[in-house]
C-alpha atoms as a PDB file:
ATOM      1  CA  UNK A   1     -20.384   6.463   2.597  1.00  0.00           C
ATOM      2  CA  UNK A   2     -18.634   7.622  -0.135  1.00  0.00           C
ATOM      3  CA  UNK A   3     -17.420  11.116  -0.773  1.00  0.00           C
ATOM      4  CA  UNK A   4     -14.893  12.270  -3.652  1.00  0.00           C
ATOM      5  CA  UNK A   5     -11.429  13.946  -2.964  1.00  0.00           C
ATOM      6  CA  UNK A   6      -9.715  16.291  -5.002  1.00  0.00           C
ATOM      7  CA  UNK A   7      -6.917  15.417  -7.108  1.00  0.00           C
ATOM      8  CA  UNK A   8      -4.857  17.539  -4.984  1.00  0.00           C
ATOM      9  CA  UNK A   9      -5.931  15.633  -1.539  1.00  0.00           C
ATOM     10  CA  UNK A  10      -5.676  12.252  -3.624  1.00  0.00           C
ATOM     11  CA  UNK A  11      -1.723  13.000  -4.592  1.00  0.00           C
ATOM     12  CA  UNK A  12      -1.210  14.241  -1.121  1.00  0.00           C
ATOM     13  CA  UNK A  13      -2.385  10.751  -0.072  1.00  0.00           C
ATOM     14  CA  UNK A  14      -0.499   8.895  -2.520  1.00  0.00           C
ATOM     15  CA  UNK A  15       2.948  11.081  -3.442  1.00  0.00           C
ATOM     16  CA  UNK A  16       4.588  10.450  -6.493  1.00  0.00           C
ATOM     17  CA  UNK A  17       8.188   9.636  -4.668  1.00  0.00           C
ATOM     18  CA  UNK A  18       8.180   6.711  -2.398  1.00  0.00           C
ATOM     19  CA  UNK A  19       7.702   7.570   1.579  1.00  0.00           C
ATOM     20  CA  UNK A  20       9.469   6.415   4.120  1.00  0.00           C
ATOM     21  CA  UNK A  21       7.059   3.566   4.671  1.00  0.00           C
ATOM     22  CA  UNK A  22       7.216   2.633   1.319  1.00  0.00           C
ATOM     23  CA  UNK A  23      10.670   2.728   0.817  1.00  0.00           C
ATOM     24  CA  UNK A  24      10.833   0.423   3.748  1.00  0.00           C
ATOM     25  CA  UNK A  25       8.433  -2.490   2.156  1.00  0.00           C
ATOM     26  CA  UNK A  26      10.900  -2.368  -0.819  1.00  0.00           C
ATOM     27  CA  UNK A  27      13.966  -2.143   0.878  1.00  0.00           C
ATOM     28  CA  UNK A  28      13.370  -5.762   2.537  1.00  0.00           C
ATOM     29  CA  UNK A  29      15.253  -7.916   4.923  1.00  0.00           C
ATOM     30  CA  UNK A  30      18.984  -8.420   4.496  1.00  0.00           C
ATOM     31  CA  UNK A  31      18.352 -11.123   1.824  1.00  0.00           C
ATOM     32  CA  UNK A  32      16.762  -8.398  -0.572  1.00  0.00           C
ATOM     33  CA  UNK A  33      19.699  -5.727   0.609  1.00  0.00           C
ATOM     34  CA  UNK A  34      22.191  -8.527   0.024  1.00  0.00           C
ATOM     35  CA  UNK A  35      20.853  -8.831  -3.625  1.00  0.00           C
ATOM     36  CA  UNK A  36      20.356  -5.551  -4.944  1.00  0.00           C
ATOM     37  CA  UNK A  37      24.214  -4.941  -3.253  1.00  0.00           C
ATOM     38  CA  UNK A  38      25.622  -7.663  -5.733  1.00  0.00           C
ATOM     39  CA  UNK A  39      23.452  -6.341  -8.280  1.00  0.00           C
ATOM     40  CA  UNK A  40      25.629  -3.280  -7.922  1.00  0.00           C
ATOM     41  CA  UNK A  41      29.136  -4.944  -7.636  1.00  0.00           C
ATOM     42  CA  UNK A  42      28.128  -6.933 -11.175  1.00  0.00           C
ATOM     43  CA  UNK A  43      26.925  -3.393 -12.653  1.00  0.00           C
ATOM     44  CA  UNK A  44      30.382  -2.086 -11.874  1.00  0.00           C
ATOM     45  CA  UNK A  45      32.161  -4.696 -12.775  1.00  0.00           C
ATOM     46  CA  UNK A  46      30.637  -5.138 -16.092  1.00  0.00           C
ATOM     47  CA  UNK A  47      31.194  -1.513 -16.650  1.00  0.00           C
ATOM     48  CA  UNK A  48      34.936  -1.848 -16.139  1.00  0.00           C
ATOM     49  CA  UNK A  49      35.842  -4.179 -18.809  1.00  0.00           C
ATOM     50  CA  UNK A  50      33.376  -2.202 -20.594  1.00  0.00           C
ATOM     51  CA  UNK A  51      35.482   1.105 -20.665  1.00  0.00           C
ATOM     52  CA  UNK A  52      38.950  -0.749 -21.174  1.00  0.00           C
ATOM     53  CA  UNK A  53      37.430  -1.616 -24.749  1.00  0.00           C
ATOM     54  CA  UNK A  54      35.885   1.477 -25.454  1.00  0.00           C
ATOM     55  CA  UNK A  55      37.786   4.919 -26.143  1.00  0.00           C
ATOM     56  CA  UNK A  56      38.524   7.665 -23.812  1.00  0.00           C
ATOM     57  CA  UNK A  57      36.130  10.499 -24.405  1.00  0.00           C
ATOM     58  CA  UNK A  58      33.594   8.016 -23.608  1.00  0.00           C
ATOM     59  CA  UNK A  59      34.695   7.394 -19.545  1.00  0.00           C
ATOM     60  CA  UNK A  60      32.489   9.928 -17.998  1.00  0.00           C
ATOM     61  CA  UNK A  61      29.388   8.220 -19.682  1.00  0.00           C
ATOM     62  CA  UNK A  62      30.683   5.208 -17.946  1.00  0.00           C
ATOM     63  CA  UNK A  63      31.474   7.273 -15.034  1.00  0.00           C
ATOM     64  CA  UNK A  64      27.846   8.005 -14.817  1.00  0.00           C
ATOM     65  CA  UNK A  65      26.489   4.908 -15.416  1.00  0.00           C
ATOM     66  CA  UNK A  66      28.877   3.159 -13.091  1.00  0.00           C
ATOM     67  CA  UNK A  67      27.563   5.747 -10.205  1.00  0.00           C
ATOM     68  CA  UNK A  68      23.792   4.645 -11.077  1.00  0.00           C
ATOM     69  CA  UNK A  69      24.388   0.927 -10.996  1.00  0.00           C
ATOM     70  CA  UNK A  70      26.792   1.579  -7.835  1.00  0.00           C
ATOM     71  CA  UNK A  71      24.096   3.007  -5.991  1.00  0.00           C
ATOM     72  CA  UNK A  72      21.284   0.569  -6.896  1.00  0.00           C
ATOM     73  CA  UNK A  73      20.914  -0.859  -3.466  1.00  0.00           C
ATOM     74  CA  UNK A  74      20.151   2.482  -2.355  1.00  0.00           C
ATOM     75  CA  UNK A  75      17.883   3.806  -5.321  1.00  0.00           C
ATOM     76  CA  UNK A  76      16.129   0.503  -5.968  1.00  0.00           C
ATOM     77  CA  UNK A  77      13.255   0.720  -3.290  1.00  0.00           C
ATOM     78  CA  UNK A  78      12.560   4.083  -4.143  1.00  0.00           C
ATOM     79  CA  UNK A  79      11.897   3.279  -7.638  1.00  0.00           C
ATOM     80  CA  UNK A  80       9.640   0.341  -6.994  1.00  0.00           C
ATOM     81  CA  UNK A  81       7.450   2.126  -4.280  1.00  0.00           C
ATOM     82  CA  UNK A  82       7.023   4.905  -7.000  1.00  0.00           C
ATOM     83  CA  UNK A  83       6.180   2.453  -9.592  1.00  0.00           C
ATOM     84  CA  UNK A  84       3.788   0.803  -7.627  1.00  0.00           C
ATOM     85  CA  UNK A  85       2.312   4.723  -6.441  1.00  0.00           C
ATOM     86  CA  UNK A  86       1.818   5.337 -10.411  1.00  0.00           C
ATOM     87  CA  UNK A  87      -0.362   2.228 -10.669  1.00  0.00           C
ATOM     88  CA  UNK A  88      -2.576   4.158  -8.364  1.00  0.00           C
ATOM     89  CA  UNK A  89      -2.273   7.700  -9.439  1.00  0.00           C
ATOM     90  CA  UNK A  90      -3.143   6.805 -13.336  1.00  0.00           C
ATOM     91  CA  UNK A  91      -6.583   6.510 -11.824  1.00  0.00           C
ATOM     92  CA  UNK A  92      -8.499  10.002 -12.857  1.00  0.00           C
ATOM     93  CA  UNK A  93     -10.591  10.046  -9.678  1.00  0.00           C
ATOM     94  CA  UNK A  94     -10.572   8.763  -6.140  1.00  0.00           C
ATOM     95  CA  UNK A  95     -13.033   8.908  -3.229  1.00  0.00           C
ATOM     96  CA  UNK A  96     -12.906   8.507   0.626  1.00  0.00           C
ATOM     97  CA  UNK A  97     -15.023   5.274   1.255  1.00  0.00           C
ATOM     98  CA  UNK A  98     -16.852   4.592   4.870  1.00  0.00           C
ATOM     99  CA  UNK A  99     -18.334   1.313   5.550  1.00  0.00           C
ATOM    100  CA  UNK A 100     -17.757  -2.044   8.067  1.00  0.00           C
ATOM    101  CA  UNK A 101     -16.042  -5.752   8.520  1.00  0.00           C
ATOM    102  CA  UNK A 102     -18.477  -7.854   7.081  1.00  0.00           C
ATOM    103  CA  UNK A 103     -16.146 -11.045   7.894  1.00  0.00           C
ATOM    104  CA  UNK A 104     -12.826 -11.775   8.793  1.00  0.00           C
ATOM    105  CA  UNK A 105     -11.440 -15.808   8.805  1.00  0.00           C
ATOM    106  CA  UNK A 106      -7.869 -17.451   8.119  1.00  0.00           C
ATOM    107  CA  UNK A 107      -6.557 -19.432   5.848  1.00  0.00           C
ATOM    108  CA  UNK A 108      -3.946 -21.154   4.259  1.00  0.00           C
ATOM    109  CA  UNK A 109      -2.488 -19.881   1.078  1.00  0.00           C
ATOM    110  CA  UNK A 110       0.926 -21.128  -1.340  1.00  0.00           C
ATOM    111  CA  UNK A 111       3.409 -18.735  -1.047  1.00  0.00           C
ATOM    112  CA  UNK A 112       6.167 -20.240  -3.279  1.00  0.00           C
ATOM    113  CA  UNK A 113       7.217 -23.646  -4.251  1.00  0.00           C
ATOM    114  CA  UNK A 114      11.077 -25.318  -4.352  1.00  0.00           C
ATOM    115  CA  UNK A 115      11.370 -28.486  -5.901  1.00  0.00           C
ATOM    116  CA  UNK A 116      13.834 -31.256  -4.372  1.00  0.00           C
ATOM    117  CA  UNK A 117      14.764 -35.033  -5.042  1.00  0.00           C
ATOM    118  CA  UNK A 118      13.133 -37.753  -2.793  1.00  0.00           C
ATOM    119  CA  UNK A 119      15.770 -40.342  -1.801  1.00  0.00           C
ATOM    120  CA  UNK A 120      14.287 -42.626  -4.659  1.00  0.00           C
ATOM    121  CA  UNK A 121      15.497 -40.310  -6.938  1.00  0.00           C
ATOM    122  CA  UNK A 122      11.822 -38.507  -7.731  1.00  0.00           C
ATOM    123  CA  UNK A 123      11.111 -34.693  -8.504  1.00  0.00           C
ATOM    124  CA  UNK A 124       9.119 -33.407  -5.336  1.00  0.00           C
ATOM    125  CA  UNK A 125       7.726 -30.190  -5.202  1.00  0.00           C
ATOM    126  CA  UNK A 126       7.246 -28.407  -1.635  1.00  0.00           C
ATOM    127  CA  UNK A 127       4.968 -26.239  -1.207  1.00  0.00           C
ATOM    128  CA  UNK A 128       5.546 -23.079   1.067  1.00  0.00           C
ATOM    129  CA  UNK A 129       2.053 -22.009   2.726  1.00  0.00           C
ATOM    130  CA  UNK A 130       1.215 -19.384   5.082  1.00  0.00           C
ATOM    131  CA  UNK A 131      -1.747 -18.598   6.651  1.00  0.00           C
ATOM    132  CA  UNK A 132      -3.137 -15.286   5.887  1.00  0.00           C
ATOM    133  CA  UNK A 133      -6.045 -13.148   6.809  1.00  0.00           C
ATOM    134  CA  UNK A 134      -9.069 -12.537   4.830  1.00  0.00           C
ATOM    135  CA  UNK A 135     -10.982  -9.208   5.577  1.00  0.00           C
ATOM    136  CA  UNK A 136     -13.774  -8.723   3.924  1.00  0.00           C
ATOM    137  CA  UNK A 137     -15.372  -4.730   4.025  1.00  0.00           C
ATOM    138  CA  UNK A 138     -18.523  -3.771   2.595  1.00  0.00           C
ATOM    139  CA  UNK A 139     -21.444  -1.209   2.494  1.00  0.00           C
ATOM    140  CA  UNK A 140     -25.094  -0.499   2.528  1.00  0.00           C
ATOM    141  CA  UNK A 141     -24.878  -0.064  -1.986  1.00  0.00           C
ATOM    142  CA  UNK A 142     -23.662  -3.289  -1.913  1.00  0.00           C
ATOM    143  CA  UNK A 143     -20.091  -2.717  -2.666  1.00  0.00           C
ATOM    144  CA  UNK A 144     -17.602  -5.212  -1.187  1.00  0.00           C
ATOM    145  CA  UNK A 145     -13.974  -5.814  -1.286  1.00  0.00           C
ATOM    146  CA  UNK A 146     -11.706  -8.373   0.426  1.00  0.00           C
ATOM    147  CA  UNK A 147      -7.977  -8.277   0.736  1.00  0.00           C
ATOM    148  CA  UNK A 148      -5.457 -11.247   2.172  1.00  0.00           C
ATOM    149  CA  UNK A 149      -2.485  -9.974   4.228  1.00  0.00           C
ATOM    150  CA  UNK A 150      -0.068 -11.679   6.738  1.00  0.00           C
ATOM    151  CA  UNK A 151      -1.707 -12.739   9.525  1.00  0.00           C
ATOM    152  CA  UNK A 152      -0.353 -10.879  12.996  1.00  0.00           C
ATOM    153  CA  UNK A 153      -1.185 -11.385  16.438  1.00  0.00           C
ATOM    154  CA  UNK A 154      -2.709  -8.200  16.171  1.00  0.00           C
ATOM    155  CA  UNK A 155      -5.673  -8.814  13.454  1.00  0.00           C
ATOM    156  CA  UNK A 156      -7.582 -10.593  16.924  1.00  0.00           C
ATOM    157  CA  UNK A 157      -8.710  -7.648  18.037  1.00  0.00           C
ATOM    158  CA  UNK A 158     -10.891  -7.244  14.682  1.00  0.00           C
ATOM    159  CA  UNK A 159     -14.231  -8.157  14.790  1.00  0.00           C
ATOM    160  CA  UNK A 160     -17.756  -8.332  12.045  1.00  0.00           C
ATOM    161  CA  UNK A 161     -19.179  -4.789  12.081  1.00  0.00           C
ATOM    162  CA  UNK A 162     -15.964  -2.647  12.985  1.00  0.00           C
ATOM    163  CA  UNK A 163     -15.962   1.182  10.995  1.00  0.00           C
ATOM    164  CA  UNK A 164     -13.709   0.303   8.123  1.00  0.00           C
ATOM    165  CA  UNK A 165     -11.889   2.863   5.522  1.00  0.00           C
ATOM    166  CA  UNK A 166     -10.084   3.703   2.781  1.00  0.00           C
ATOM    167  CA  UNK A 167      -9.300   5.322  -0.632  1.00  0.00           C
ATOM    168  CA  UNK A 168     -11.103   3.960  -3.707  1.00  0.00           C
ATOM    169  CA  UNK A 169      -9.757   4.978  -7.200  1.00  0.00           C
ATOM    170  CA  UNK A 170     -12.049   4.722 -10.529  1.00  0.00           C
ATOM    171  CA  UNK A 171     -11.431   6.497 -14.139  1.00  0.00           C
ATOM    172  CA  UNK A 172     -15.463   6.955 -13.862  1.00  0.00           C
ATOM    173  CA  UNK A 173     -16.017  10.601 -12.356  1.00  0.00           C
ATOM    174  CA  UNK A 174     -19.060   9.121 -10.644  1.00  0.00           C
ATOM    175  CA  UNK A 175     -16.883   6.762  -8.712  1.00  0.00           C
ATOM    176  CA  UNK A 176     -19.656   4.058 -10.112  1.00  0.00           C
ATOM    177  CA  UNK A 177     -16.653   1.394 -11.151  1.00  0.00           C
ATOM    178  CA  UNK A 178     -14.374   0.621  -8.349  1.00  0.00           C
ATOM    179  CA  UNK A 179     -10.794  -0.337 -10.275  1.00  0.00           C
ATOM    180  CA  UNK A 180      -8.500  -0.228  -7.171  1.00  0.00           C
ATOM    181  CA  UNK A 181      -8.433  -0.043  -3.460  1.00  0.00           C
ATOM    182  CA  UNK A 182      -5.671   1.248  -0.641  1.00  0.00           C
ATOM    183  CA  UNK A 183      -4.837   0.126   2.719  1.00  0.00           C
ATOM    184  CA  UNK A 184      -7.872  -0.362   5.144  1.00  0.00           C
ATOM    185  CA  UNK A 185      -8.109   1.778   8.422  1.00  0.00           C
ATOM    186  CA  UNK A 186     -10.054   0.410  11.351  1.00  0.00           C
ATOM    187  CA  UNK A 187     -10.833   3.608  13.394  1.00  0.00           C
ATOM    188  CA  UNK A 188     -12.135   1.425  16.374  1.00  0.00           C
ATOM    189  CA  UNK A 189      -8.545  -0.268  17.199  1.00  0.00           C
ATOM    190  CA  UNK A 190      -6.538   2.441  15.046  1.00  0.00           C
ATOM    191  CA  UNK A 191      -5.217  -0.002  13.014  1.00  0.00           C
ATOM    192  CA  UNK A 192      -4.280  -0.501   9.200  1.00  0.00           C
ATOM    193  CA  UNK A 193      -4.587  -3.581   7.119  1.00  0.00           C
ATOM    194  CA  UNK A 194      -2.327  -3.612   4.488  1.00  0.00           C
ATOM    195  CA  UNK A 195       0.538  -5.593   2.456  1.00  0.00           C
ATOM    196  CA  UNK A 196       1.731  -2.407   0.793  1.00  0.00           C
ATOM    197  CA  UNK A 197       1.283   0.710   2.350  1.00  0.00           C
ATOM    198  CA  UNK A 198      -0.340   2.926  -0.277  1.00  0.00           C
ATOM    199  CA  UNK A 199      -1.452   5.995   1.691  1.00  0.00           C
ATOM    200  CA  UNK A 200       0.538   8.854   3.818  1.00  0.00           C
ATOM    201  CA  UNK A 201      -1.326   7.256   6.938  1.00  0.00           C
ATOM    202  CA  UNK A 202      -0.631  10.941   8.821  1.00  0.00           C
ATOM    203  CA  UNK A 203      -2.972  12.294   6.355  1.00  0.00           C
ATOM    204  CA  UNK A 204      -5.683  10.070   6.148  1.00  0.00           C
ATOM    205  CA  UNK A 205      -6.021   9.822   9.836  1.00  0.00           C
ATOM    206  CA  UNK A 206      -6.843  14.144   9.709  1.00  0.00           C
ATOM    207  CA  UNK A 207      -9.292  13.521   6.763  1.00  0.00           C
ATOM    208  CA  UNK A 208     -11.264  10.647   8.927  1.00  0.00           C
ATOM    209  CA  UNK A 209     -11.479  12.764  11.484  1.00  0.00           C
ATOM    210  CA  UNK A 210     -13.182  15.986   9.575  1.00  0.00           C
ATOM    211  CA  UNK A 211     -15.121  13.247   8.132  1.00  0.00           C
ATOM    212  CA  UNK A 212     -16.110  11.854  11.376  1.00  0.00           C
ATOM    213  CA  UNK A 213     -16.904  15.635  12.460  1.00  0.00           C
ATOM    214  CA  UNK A 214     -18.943  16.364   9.589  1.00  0.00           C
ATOM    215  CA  UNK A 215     -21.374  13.741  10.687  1.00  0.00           C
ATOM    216  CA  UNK A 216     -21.915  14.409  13.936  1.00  0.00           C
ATOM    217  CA  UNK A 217     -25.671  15.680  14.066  1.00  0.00           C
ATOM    218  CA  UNK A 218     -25.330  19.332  15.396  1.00  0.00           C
ATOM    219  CA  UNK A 219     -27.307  19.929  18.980  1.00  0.00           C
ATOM    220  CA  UNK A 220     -30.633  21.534  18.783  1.00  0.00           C
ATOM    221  CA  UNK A 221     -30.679  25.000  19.866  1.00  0.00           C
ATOM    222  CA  UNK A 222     -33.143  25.637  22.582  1.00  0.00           C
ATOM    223  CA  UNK A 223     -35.963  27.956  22.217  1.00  0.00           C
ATOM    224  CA  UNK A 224     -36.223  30.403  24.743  1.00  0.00           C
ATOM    225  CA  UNK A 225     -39.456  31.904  25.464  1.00  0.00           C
ATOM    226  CA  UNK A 226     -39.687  35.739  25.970  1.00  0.00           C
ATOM    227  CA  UNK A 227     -40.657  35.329  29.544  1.00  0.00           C
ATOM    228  CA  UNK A 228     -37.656  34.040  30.700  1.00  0.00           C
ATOM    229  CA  UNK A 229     -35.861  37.388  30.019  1.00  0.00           C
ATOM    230  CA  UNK A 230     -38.356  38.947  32.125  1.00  0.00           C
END
């Protein structure tokens, strides 16, 4: 099933300013926070032998600038969630997409690499794997996706066949070019399958629903014979 949302519903979906979800993907463990905090302290720094060079009437340009950089490590998630929320909202059209699990396995993937020295002296290169899950979705047209994600615990409890769905984005009005995909809901175990979390999940759960309620054959009325009123 595929049905087409406004652009209205679609930007409601996926805002223009990060969310809070968002802004915590991008904000990171204390290794990221610890980064983007020095980041600052360098801005400033640099800044400060900047304006003993430079003339007077130009210190509250610095002072400006110096508040920007000083507050990176606060700003910085929220402008890479809504950089990564533009590469999905440059799309023209979008559709609400219904179909199943067609498979679901593990496997192994690189990560990153780090190179070391062996004890004889030789470059070595490590190789940093993790095993991540493969979910592949598909529907009766023939249309398939498959995304890889951090394997959880959780992802046992999905299984061939399960309702799957999620936003689809195209710059073809007829939706007849899939460019770009969200997160994946799985109605059965209410649960998302995602690295980044594209969609205001609140919102999509209320449009499954109406979908859901849209297809639900309506009951037969009975006919009642005259007689009976007799």
């Amino acid at each position: 099933m595929l049905i087409p949302l406004t652009r209205e519903t679609f930007e409601q979906l996926i805002p223009g300013i990060a969310t809070g979800a968002q802004y915590a993907y991008y904000g990171g463990k204390i290794d990221k926070i610890l980064k983007r905090v020095l980041i600052s302290v360098a801005g400033i720094g640099l800044l400060t032998l900047t304006a003993n060079a430079l003339p007077d009437n130009w210190r509250p340009f610095l002072l400006i600038i110096g508040i920007i950089f000083g507050l990176y490590w606060l700003w910085g998630p929220i402008a890479s969630a809504s950089r990564e929320n533009y590469q999905c909202r440059r799309y023209k059209y979008s559709g609400f997409w219904r179909g199943e699990v067609w498979d679901v396995f593990v496997t192994e993937e690189v990560v990153g690499t780090k190179e070391t020295v062996s004890p004889r002296g030789e470059l070595v290169i490590l190789e940093n794997r993790e095993r991540r899950l493969n979910l592949e979705v598909g529907d009766e047209t023939g249309f398939s996706t498959r995304v890889l994600v951090p394997l959880r615990k959780e992802h046992k409890a999905i299984a061939p066949g399960d309702m799957a769905e999620m936003v689809v984005m195209s710059n073809r009005p007829d939706l007849g070019r899939i460019a770009k995909v969200s997160d994946i809901y799985l109605p059965r175990i209410d649960f998302w399958i995602s690295d980044y979390p594209y969609l205001r999940r609140d919102l999509f759960v209320e449009i499954s629903q109406e979908m859901e309620a849209l297809n639900q054959p309506r009951p037969r009325r009975k006919k009642v014979r005259r007689e009976e009123f007799r």
